[in-house]
Protein backbone atom coordinates (compact mmCIF):
# COMPACT_ATOMS: atom_id res chain seq x y z
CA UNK A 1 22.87 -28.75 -10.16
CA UNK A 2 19.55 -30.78 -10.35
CA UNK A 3 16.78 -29.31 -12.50
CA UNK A 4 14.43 -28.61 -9.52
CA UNK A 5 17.04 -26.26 -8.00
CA UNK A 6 17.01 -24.01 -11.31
CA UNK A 7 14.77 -21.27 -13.15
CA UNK A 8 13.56 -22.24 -15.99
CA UNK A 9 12.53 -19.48 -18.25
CA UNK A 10 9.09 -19.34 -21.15
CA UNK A 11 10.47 -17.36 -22.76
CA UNK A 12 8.03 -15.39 -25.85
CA UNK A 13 10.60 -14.10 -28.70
CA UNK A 14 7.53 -12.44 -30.43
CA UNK A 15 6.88 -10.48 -27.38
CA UNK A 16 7.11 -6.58 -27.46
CA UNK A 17 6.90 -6.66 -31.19
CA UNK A 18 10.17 -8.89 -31.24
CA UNK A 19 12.01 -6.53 -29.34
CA UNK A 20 12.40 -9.51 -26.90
CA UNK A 21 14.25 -11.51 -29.12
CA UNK A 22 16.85 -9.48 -29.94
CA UNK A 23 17.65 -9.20 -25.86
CA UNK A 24 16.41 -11.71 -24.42
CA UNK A 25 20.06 -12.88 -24.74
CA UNK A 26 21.11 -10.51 -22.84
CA UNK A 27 18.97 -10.40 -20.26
CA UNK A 28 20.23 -14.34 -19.52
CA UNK A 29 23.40 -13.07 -19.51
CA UNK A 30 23.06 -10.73 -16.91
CA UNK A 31 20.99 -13.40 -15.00
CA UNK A 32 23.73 -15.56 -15.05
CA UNK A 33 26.41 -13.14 -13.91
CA UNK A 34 24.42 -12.79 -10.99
CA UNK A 35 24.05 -16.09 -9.63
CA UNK A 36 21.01 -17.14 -11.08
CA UNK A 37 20.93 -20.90 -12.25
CA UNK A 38 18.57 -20.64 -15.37
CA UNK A 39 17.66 -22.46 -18.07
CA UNK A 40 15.10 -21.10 -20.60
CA UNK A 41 13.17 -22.52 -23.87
CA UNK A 42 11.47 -20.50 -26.35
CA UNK A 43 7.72 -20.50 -27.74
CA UNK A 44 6.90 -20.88 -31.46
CA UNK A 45 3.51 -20.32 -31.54
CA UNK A 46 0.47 -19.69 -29.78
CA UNK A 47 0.16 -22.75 -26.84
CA UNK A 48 3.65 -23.62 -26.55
CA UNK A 49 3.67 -21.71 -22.99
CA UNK A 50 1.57 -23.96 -21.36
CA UNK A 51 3.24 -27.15 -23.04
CA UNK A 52 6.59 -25.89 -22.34
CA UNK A 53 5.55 -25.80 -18.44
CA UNK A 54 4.36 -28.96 -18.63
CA UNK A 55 7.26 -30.66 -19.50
CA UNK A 56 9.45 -28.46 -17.16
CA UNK A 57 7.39 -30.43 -14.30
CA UNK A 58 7.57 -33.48 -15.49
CA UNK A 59 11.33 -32.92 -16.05
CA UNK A 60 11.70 -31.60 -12.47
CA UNK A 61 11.73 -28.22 -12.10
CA UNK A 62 10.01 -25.81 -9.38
CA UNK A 63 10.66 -22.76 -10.24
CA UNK A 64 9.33 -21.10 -13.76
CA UNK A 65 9.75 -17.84 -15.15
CA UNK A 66 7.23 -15.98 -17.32
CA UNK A 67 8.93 -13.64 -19.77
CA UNK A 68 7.25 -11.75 -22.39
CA UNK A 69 3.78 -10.41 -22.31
CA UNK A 70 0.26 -11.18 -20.20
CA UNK A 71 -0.71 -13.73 -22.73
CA UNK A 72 2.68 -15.33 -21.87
CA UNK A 73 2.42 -15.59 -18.72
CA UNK A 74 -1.98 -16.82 -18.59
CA UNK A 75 -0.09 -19.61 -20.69
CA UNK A 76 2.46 -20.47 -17.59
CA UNK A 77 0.15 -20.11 -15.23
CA UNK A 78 -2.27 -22.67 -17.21
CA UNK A 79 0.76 -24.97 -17.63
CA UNK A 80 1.25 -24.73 -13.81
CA UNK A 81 -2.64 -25.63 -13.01
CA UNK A 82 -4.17 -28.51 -12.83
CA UNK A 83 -7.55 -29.08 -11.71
CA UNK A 84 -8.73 -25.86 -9.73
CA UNK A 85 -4.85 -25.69 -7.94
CA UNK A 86 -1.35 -25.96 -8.50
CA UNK A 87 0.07 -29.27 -10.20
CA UNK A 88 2.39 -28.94 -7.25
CA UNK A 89 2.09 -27.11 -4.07
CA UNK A 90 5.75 -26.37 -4.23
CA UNK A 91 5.97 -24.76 -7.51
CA UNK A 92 6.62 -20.80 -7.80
CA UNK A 93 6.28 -18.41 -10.77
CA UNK A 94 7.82 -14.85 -11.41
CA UNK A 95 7.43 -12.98 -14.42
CA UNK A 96 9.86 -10.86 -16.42
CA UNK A 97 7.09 -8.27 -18.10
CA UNK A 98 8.31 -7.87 -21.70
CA UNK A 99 5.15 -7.74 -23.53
CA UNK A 100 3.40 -4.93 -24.96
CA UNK A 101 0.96 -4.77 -22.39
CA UNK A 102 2.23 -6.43 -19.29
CA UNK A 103 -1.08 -5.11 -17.11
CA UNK A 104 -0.91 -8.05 -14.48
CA UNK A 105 3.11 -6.81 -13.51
CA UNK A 106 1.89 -3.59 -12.42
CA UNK A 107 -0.70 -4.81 -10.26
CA UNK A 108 1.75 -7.19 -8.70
CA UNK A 109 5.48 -5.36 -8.70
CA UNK A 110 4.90 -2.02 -10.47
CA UNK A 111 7.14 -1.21 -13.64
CA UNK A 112 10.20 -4.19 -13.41
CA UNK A 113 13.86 -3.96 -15.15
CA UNK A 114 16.07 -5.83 -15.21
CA UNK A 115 17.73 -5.25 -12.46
CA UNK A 116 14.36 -5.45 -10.35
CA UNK A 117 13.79 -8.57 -11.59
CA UNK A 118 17.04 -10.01 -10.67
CA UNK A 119 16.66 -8.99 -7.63
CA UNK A 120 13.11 -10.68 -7.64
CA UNK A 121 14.63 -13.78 -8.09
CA UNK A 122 17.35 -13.36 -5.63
CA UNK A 123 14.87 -12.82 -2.40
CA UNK A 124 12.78 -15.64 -0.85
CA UNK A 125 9.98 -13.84 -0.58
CA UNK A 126 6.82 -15.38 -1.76
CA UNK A 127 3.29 -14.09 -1.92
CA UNK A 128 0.13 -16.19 -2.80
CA UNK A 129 -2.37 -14.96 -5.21
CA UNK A 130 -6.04 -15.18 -6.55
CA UNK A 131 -6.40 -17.04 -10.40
CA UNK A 132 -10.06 -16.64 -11.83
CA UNK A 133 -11.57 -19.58 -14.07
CA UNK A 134 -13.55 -19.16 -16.73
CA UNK A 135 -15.92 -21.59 -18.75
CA UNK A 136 -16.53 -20.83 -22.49
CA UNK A 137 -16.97 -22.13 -25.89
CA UNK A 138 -13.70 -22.68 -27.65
CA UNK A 139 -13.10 -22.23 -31.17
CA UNK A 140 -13.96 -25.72 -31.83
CA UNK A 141 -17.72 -24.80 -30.62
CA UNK A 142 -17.07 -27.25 -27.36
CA UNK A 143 -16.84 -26.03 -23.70
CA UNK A 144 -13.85 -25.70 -22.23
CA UNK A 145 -12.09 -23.60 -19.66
CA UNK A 146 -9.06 -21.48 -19.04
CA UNK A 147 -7.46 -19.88 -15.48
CA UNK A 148 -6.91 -16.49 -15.87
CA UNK A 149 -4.33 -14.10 -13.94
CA UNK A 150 -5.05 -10.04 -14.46
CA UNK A 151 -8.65 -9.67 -16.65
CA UNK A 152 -11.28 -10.67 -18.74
CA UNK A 153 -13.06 -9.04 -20.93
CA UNK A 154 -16.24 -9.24 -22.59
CA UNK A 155 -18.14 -6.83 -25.54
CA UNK A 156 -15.84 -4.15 -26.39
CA UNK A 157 -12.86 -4.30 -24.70
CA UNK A 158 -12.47 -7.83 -26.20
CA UNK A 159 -13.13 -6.33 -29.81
CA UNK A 160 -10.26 -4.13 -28.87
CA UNK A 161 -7.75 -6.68 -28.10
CA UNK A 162 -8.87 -8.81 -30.74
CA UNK A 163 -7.92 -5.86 -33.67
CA UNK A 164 -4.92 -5.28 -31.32
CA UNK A 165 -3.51 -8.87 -31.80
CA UNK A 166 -4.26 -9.07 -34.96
CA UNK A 167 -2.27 -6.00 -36.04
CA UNK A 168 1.25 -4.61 -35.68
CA UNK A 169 2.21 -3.65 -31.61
CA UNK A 170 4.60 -1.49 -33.36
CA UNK A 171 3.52 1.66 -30.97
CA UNK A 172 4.03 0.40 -28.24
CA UNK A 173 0.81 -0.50 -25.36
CA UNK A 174 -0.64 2.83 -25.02
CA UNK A 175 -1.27 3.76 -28.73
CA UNK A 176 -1.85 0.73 -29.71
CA UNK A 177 -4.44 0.25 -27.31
CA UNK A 178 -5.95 3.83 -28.73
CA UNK A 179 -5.82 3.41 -31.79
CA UNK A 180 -7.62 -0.40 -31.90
CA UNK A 181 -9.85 1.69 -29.73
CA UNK A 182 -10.53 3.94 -32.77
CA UNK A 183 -11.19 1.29 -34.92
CA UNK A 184 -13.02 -0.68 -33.35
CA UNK A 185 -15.67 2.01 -32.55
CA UNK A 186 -16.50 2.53 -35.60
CA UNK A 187 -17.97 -0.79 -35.90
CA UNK A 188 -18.94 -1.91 -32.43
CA UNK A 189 -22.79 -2.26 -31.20
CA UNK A 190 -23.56 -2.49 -27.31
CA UNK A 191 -24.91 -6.14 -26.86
CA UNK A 192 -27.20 -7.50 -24.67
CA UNK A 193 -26.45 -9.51 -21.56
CA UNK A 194 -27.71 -11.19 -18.76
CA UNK A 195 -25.36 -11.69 -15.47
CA UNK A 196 -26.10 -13.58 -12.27
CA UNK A 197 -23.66 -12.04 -9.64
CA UNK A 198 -22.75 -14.81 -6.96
CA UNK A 199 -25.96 -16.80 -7.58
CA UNK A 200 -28.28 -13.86 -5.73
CA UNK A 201 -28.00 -10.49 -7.78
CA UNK A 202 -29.47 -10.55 -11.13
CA UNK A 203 -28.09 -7.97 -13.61
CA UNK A 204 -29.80 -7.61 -17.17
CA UNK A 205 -29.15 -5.29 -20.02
CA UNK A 206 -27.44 -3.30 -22.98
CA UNK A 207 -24.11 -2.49 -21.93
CA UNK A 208 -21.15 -2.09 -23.93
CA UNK A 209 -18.85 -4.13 -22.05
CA UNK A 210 -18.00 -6.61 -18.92
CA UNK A 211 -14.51 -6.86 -17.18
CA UNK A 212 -13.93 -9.37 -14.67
CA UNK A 213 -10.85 -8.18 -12.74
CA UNK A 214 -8.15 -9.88 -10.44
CA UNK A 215 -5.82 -7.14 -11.10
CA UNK A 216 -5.93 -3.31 -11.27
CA UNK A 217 -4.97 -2.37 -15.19
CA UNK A 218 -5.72 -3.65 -18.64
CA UNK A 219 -4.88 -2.18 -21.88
CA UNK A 220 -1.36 -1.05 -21.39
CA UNK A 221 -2.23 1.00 -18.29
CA UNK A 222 -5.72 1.61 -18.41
CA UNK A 223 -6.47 1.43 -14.60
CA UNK A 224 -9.66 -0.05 -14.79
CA UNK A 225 -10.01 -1.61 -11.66
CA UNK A 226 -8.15 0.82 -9.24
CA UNK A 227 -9.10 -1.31 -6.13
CA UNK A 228 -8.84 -4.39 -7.31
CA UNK A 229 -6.46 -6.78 -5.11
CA UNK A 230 -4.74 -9.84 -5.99
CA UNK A 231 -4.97 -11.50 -2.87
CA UNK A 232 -8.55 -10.79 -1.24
CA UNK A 233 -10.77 -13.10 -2.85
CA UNK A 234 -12.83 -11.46 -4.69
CA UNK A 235 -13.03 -10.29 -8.20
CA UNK A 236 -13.75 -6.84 -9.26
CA UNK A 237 -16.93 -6.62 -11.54
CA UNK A 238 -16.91 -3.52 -13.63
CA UNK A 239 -19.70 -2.87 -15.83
CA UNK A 240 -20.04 -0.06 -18.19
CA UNK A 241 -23.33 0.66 -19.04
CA UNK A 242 -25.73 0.82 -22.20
CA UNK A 243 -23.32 4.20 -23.41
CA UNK A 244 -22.55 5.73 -27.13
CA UNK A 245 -18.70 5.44 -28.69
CA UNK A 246 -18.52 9.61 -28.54
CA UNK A 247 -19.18 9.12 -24.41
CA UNK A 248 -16.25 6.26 -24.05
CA UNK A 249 -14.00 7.95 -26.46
CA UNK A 250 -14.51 11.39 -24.33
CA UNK A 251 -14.15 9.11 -20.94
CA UNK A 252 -10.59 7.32 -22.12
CA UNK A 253 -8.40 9.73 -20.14
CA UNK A 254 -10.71 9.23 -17.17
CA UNK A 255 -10.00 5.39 -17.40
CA UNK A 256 -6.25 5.54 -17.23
CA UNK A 257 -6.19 7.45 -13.37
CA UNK A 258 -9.24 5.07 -12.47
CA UNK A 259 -11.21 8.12 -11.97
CA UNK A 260 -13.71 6.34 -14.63
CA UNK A 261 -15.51 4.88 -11.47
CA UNK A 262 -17.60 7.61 -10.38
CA UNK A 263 -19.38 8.10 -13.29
CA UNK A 264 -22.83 7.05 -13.26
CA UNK A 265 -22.26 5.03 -16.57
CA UNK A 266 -19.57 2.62 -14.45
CA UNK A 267 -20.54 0.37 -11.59
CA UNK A 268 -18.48 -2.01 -9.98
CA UNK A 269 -19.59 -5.02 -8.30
CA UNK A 270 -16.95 -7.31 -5.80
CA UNK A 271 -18.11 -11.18 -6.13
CA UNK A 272 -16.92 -14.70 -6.04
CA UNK A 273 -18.48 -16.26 -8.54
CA UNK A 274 -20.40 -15.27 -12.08
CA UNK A 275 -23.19 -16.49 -14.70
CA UNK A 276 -23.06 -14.90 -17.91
CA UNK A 277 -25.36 -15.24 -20.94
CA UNK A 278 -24.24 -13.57 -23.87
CA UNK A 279 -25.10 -13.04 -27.90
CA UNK A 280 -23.59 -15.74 -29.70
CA UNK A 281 -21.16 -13.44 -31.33
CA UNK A 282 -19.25 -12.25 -28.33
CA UNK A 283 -15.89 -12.42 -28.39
CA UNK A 284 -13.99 -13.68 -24.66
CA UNK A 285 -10.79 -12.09 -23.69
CA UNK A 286 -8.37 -13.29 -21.00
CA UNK A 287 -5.04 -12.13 -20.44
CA UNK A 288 -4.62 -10.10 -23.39
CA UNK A 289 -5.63 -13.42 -25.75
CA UNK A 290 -8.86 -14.53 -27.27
CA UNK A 291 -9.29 -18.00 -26.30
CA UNK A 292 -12.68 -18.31 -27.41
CA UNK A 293 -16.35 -16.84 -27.01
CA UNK A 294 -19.30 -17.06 -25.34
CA UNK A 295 -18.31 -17.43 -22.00
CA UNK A 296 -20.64 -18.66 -19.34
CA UNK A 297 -19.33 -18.58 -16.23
CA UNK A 298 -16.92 -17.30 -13.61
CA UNK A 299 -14.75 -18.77 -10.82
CA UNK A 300 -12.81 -17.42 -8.01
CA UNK A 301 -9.40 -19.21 -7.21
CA UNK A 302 -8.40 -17.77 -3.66
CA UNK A 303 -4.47 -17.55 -2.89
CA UNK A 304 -4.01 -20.65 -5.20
CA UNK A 305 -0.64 -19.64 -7.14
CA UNK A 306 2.78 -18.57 -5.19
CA UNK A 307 4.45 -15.89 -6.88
CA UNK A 308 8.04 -14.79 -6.11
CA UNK A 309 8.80 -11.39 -5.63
């Protein structure tokens, strides 16, 4: 069978605290069994997603499979971009959620197995999605910019993921997430920022953190955006205000039923576009990776990636 007829997998052994290594093999197995013409290759190291892709199109194939976590698949979906769209209009992505965090899955399938997935890959069905861009400062000090598929994060929720990555996953997403949430309160000062919201509203202040949402969840579940929609072109702003650790520790549970959104300390803006001035400290999150920091500015993508399933 020619390569553009067949899968081919990114596949992240590291991914669920290695858990996917030991069954990822599997997994293929049952893949196979079912009819599904797959190849895969594995990552080494942080990067290799987007290379890997890379040379899947050149080599000829359509159809890619993320598997492992969010940053696995922001890595895919940069290897499938290629200036502001698709390096092919005919290309297609699905994604096999095996990470610790997998938030964008749940916006787009729910929960997956196995078996769901399989089935995902067995249907025609198709469904094109938003991607967000983002301009920022890379750890080389030079611009640069990254697409984006679920989040991004700015002030503490990006302190968060940064003491989550760089620690065991052990837990699993939830306590993980809580207990880098523990740490990282004792240290963590509200910062000041200045956003321009679509080029017209002008937003300036203390606040303890900026997410700029495609997707519903971040944080293993945390439904922080519960309207948020993949496909209506338009991000989901949410902005938690100038507020102490004790308040946000008290207002966790809140955040995971997306309740968090009527409190007076939470708005939530719906926009296209974003300008962001920051403190030269702060950290940028995407995906559930840290590609960098000071981040400048925001881009809408509207229905620019085809996702099966």
């Amino acid at each position: 069978m020619k390569a553009y007829e067949k899968w081919l997998a990114i596949v992240n052994p590291f991914s669920a605290n290695g858990r996917t290594r030991e069954n990822w093999a599997r997994y293929w197995q049952e893949a196979k069994l079912m009819g599904i013409d797959l190849e895969y290759c594995l990552t080494s190291c942080q990067g290799d997603g987007i290379k890997l892709t890379k040379q899947g199109i050149q080599q000829g194939y359509k159809k890619f499979i993320a598997v492992g976590g969010d940053g696995t698949v922001n890595e895919v979906v940069n290897g499938l971009m290629a200036e502001g769209r698709m390096a092919s209009e005919d290309l297609e992505l699905a994604v096999f959620g095996l990470g610790t965090g997998s938030d964008f899955i749940r916006s787009f399938q729910g929960d997956i197995n196995v078996n769901n997935f399989i089935n995902s890959l067995q249907t025609r069905n198709t469904r094109k999605i938003d991607l967000g861009k983002v301009i920022f400062q890379n750890s080389s000090g030079q611009q640069d910019s990254r697409y984006f598929i679920n989040a991004s994060n700015i002030g503490f929720g990006a302190e968060v993921v940064n003491e989550a990555n760089m620690n065991s996953k052990v837990l699993g997403s939830k306590l993980t997430y809580i207990a880098r949430v523990l740490t990282t309160l004792l240290r963590y000062k509200n910062t000041e920022v200045s956003l321009l919201v679509d080029n017209e509203l002008k937003i300036e202040g203390r606040f303890c953190g900026i997410m700029v949402c495609n997707g519903k969840y971040i944080g293993g579940g945390m439904k922080i955006a519960p309207d948020a929609d993949l496909r209506d072109g338009l991000f989901d702003l949410v902005v938690i205000k100038d507020i102490s650790a004790l308040y946000l520790l008290s207002r966790i549970p809140l955040i995971y039923s997306g309740k968090h959104i009527n409190l007076p300390a939470v708005d939530i803006y719906r926009c296209q576009s974003l300008k962001i001035e920051t403190p030269e400290h702060s950290l940028l999150e995407i995906d559930g990776e840290i590609p960098g920091t000071l981040p400048s500015a925001y881009y809408l993508l509207p229905q620019c990636l085809t996702m099966r399933g």
